[in-house]
N, C-alpha and C. Protein backbone atom coordinates (compact mmCIF):
# COMPACT_ATOMS: atom_id res chain seq x y z
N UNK A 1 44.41 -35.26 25.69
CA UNK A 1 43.52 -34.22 26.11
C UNK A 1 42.19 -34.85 26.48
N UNK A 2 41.77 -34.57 27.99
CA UNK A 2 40.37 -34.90 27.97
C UNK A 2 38.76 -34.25 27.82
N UNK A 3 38.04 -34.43 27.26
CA UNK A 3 37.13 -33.65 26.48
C UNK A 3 36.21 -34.45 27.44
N UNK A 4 35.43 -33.27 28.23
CA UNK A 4 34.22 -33.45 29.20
C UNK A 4 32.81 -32.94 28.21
N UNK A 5 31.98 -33.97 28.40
CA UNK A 5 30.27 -33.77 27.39
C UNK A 5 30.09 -32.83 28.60
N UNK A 6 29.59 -31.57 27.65
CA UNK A 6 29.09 -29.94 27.88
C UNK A 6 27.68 -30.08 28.79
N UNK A 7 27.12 -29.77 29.57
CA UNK A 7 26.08 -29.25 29.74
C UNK A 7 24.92 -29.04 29.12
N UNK A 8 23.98 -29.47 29.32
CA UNK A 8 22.97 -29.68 28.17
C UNK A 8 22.17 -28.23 27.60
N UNK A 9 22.14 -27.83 26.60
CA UNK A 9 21.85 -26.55 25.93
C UNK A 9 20.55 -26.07 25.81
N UNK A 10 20.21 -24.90 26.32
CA UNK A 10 18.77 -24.63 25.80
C UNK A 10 18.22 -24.38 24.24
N UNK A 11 16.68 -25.12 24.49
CA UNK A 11 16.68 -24.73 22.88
C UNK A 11 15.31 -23.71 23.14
N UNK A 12 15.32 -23.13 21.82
CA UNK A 12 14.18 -22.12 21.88
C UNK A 12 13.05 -22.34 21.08
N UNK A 13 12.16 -22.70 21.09
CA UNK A 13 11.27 -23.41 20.25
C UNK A 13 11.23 -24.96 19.93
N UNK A 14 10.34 -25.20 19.67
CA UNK A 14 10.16 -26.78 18.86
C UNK A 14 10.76 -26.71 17.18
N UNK A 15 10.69 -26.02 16.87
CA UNK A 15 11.16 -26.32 15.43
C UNK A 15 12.75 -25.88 15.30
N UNK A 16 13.42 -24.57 16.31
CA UNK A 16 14.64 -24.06 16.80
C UNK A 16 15.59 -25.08 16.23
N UNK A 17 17.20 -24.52 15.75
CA UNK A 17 17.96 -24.72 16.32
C UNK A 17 18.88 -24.06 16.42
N UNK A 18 18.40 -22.97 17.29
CA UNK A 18 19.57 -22.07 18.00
C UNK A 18 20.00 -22.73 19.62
N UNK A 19 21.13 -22.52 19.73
CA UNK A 19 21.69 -23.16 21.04
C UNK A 19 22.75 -21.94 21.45
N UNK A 20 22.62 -21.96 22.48
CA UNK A 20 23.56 -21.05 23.22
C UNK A 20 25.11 -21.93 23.17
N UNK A 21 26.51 -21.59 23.09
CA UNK A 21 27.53 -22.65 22.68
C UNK A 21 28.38 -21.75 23.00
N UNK A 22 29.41 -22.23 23.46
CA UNK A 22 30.69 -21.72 23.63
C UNK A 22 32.07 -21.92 22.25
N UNK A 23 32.98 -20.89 22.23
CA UNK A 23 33.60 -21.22 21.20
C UNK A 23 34.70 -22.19 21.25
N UNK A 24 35.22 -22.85 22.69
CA UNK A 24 36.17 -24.21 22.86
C UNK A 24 35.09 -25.69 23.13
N UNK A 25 33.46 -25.54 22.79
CA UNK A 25 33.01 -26.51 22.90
C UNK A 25 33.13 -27.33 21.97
N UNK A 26 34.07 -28.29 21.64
CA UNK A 26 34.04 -29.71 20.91
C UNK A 26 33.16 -30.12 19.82
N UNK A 27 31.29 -30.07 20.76
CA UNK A 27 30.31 -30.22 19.60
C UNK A 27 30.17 -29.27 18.93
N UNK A 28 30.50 -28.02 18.56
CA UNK A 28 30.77 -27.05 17.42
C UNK A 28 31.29 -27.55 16.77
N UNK A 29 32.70 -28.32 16.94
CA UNK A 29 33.49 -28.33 15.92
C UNK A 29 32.94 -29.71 15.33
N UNK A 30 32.26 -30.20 15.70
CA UNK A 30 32.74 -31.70 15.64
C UNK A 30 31.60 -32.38 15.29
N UNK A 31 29.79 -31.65 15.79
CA UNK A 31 28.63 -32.01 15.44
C UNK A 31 28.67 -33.82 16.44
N UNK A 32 29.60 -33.93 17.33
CA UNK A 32 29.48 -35.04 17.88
C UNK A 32 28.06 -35.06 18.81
N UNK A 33 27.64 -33.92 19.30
CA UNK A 33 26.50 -34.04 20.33
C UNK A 33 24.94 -34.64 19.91
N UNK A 34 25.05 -34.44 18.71
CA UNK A 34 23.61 -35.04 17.73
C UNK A 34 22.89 -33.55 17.84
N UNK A 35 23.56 -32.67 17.91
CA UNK A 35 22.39 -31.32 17.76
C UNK A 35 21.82 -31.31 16.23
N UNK A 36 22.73 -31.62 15.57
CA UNK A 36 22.13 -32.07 13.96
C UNK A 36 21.64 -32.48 13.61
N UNK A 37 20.53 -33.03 13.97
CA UNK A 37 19.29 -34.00 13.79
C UNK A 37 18.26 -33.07 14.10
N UNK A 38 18.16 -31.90 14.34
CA UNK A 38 17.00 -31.38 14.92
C UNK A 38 16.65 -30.59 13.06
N UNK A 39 15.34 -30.39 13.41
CA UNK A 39 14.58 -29.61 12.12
C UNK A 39 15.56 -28.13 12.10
N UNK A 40 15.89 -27.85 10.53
CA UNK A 40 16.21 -26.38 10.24
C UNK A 40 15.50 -25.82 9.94
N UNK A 41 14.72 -24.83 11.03
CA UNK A 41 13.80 -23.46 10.60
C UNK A 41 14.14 -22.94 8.90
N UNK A 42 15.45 -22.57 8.84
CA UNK A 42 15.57 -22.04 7.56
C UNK A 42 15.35 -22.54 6.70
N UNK A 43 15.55 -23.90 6.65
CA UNK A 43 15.33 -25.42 5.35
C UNK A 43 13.51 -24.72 5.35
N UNK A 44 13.20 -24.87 6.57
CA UNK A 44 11.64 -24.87 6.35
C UNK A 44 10.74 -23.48 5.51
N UNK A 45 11.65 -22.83 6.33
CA UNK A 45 10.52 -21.24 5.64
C UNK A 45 11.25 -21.48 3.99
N UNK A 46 12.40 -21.68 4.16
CA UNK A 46 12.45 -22.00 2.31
C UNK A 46 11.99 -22.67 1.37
N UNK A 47 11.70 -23.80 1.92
CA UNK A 47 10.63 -24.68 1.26
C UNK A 47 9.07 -24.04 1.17
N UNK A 48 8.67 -23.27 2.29
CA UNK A 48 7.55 -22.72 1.98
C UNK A 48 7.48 -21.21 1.00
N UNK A 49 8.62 -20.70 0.79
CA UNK A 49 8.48 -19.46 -0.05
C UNK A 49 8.59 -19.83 -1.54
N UNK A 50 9.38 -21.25 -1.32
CA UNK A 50 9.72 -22.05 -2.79
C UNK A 50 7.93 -22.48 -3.11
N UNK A 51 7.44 -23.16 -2.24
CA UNK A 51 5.74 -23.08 -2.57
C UNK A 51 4.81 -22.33 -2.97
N UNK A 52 4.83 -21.59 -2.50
CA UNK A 52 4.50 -19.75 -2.50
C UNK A 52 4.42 -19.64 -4.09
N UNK A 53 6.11 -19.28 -4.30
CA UNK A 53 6.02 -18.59 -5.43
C UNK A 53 5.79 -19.27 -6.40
N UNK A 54 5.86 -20.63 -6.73
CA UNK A 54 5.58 -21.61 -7.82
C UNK A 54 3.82 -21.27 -7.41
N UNK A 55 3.01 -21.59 -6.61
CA UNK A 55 1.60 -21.01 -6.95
C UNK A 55 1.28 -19.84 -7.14
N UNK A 56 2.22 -18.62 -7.34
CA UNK A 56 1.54 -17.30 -8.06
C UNK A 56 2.28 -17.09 -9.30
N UNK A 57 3.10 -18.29 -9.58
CA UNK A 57 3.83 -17.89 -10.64
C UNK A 57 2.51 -18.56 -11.59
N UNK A 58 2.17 -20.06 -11.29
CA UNK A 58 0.76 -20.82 -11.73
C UNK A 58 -0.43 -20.51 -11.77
N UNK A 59 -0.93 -19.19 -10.15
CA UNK A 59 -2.01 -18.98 -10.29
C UNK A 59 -2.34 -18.06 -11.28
N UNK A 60 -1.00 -16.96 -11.12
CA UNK A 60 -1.12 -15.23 -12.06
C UNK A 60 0.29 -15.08 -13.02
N UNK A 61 0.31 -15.87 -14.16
CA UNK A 61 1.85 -15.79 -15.07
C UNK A 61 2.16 -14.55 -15.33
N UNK A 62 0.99 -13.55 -15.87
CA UNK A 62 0.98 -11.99 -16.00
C UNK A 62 1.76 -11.50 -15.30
N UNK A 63 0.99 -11.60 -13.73
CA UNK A 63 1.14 -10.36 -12.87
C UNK A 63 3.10 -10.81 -12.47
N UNK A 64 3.38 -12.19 -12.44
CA UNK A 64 4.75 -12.75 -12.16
C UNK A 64 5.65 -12.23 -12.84
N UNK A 65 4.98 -12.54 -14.22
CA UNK A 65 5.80 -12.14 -15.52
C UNK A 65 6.41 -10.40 -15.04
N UNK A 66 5.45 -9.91 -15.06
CA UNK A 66 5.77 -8.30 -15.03
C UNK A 66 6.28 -7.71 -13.36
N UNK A 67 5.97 -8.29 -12.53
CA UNK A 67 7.06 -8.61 -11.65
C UNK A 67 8.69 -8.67 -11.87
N UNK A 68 8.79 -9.77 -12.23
CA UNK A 68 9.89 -10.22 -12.86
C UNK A 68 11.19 -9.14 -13.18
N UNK A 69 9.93 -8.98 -14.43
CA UNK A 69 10.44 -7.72 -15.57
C UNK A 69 10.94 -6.43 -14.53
N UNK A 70 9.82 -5.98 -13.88
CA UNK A 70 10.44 -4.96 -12.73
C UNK A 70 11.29 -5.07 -12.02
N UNK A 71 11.67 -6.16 -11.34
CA UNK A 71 12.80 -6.29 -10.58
C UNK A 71 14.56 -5.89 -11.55
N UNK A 72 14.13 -6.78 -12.97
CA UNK A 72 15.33 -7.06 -13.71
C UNK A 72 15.61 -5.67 -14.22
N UNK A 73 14.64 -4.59 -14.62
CA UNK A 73 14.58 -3.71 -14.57
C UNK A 73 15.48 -2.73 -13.83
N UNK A 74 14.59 -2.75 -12.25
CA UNK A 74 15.68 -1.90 -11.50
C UNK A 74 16.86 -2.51 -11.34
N UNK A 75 17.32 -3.79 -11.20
CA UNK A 75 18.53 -4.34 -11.27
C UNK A 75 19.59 -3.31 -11.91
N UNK A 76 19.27 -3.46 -12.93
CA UNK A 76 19.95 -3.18 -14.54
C UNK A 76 19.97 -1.71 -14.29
N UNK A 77 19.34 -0.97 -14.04
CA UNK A 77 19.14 0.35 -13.86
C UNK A 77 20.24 0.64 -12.54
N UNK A 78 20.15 0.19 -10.92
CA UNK A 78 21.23 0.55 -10.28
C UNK A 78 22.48 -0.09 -11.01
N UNK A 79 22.72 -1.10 -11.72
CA UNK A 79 24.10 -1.52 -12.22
C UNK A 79 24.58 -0.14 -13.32
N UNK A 80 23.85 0.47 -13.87
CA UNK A 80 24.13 1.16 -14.77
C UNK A 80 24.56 2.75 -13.71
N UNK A 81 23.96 2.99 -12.43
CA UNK A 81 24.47 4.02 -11.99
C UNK A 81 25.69 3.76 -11.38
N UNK A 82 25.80 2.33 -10.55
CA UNK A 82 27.03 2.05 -10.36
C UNK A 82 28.57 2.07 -11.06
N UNK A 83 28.59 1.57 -12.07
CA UNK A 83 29.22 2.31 -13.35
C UNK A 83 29.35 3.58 -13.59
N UNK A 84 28.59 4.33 -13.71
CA UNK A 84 28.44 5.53 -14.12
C UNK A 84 29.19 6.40 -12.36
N UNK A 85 28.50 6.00 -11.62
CA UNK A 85 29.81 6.75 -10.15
C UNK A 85 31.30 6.10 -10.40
N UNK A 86 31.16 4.69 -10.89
CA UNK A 86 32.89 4.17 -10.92
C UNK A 86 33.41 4.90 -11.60
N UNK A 87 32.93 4.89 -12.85
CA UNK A 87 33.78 5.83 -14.06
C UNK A 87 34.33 7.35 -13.44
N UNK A 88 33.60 7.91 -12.32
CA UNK A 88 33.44 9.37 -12.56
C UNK A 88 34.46 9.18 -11.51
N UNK A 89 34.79 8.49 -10.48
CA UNK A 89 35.56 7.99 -9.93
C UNK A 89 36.96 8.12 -9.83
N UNK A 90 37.12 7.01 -11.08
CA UNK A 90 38.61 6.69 -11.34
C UNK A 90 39.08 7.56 -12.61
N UNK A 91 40.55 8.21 -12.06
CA UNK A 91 41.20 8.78 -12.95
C UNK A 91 40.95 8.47 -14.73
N UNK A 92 40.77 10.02 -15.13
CA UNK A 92 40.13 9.52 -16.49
C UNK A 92 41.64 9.97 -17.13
């Protein structure tokens, strides 16, 4: 089988790597084109929310703390209605 190098891809941004790609193109499967070397936007904003929150967890432990607590809170609270519709649910 002969495998012809694709057409060169637009990118969208400097930090991007979205590429327009077809689904029988080779470098999908195969990462042979070197598109993988380019910066991951997502690596990046994650590293910066990972920054983020370690300085308000450092600047304000309180306000984090009770944060926290609220989230785990409502967590626990929809898990408990979820249950409570399953039960009512299934044949008692």
């Amino acid at each position: 089988m002969v495998h012809l190098r694709p057409a060169p891809r637009p990118i969208f941004g400097a930090l991007s790597t979205i590429r327009v790609t077809m689904a029988w193109d080779p470098c999908v499967l195969h990462r042979e084109c070197g598109y993988g070397d380019a910066v991951n936007v997502q690596k990046v904003v994650g590293v910066l929310v990972a920054i983020l929150v370690v300085f308000w967890i450092i600047s304000s432990p309180g306000t984090a703390a009770g944060t926290v607590n609220g989230i785990l809170d409502s967590l626990a609270s929809a898990g408990d209605s979820l249950i409570q519709f399953l039960r009512g649910v299934a044949p008692g």
